[in-house]
Every structure is written in structure tokens, then in C-alpha cells.
C-alpha atoms as a PDB file:
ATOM      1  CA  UNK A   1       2.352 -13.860 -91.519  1.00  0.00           C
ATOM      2  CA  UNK A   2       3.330 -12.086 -87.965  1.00  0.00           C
ATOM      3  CA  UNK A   3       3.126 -13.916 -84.884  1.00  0.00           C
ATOM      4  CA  UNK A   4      -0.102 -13.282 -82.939  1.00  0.00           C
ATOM      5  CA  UNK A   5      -0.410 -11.572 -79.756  1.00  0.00           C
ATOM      6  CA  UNK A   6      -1.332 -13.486 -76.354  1.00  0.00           C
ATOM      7  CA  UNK A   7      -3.236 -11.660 -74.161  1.00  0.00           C
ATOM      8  CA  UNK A   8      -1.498 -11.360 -71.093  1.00  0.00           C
ATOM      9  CA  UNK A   9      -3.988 -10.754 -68.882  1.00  0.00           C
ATOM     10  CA  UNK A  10      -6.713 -13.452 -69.769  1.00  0.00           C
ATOM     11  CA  UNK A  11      -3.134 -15.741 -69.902  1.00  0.00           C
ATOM     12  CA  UNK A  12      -2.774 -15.198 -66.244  1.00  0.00           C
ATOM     13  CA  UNK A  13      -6.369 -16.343 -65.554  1.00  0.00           C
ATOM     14  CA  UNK A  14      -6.988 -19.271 -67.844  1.00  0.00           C
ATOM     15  CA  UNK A  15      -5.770 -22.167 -69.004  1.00  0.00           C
ATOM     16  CA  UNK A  16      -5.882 -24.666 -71.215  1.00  0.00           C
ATOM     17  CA  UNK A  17      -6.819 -28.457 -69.696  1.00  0.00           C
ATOM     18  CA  UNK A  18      -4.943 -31.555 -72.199  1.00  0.00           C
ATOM     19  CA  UNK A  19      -8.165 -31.818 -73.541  1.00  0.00           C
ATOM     20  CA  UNK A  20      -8.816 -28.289 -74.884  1.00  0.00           C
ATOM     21  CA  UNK A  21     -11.110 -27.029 -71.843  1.00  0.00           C
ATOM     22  CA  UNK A  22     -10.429 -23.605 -70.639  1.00  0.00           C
ATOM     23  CA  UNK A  23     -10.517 -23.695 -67.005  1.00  0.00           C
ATOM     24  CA  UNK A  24     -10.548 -20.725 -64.124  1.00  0.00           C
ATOM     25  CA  UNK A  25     -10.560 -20.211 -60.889  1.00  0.00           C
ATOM     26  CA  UNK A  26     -13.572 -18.691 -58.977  1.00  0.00           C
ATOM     27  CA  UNK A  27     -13.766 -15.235 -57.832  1.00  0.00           C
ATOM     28  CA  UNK A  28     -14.877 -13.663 -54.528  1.00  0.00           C
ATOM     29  CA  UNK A  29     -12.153 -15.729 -52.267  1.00  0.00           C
ATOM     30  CA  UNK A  30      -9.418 -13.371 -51.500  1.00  0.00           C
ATOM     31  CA  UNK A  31     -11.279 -11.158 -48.832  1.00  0.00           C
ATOM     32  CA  UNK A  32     -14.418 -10.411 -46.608  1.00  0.00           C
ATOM     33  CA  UNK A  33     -14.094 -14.175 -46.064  1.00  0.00           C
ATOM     34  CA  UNK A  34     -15.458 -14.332 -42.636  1.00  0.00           C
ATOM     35  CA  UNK A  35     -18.942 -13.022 -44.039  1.00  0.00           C
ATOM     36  CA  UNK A  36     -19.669 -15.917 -46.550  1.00  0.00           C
ATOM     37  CA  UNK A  37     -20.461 -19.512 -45.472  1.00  0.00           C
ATOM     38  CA  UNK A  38     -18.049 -21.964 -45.321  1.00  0.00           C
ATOM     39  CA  UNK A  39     -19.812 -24.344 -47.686  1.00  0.00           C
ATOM     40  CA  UNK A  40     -19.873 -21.366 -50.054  1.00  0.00           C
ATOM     41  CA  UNK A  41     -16.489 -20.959 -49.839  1.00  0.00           C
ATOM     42  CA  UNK A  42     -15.630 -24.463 -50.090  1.00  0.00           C
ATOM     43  CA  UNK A  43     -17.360 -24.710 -53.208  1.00  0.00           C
ATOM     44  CA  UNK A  44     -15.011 -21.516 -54.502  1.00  0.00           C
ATOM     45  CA  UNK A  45     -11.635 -23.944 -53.789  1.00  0.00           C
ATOM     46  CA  UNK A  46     -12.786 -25.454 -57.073  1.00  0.00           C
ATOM     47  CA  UNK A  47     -11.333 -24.480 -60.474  1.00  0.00           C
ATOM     48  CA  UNK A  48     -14.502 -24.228 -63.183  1.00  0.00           C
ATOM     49  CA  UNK A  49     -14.597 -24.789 -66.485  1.00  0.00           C
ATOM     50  CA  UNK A  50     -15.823 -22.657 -69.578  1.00  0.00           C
ATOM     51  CA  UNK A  51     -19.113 -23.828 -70.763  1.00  0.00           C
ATOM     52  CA  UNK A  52     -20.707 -20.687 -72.624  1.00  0.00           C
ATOM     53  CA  UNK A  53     -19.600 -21.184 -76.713  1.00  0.00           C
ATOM     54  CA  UNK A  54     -19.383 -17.577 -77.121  1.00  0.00           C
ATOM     55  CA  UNK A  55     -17.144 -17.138 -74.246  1.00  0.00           C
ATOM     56  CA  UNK A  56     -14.737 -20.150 -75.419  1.00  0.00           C
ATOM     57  CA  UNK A  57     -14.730 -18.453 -79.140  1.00  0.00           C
ATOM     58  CA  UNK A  58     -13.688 -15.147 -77.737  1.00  0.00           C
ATOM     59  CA  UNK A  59     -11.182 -17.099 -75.011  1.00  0.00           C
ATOM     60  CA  UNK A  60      -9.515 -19.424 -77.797  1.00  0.00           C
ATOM     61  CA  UNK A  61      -8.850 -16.220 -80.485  1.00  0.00           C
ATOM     62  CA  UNK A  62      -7.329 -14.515 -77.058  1.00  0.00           C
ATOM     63  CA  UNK A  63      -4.744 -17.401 -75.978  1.00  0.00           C
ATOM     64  CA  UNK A  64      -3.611 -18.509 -80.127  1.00  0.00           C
ATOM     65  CA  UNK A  65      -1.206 -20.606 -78.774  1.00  0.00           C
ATOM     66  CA  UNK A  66      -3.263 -22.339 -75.580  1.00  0.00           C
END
């Protein structure tokens, strides 16, 4: 049996928490910053987890060795 592929680029924007949550971190922070609110943008600092089961199917075949 071949070693299976990681995808390199959902590798550099997930990971894997100890307890087997995939976790991210939010999008729309890097520019145009001085347009959004600063509670909005506060609440982007945050990393978020995956919650949707057909995401975290597709995510966990992606990363095999997570």
C-alpha cells in the first residue's frame, strides 16, 4: 500500500486540535481593515473550529496523517 498524499495547501490552513478538532483561522483580516468595525475584527483574532460533518469528512481524507 503507497503512502497517501497530504494536501499541502489545506495543511497550511488547518490543523488538527489533541482532541481531533480541525481548527482555522478566520478570513477577511489581512486588508481593508480600517473599513470593518473593531468588534468585528476582534471577533476575527479567534481561531474557529469545523462544525459542518461533510466538511470534516472531506478535511480528515485531505490531512491522512492529521
Amino acid at each position: 500500500m503507497p503512502k497517501l498524499k497530504t494536501k499541502k495547501g489545506v495543511a497550511k490552513r488547518f490543523r488538527f486540535t489533541k482532541k481531533g478538532k480541525i481548527v482555522y483561522r478566520a478570513g477577511g483580516k489581512s486588508h481593508l481593515a480600517t473599513s470593518k468595525e473593531p468588534e468585528r475584527l476582534r471577533h476575527l483574532r479567534k481561531s474557529k473550529t469545523v462544525r459542518l460533518k461533510k466538511s470534516l469528512k472531506y478535511l480528515r481524507r485531505e490531512l491522512p496523517y492529521g
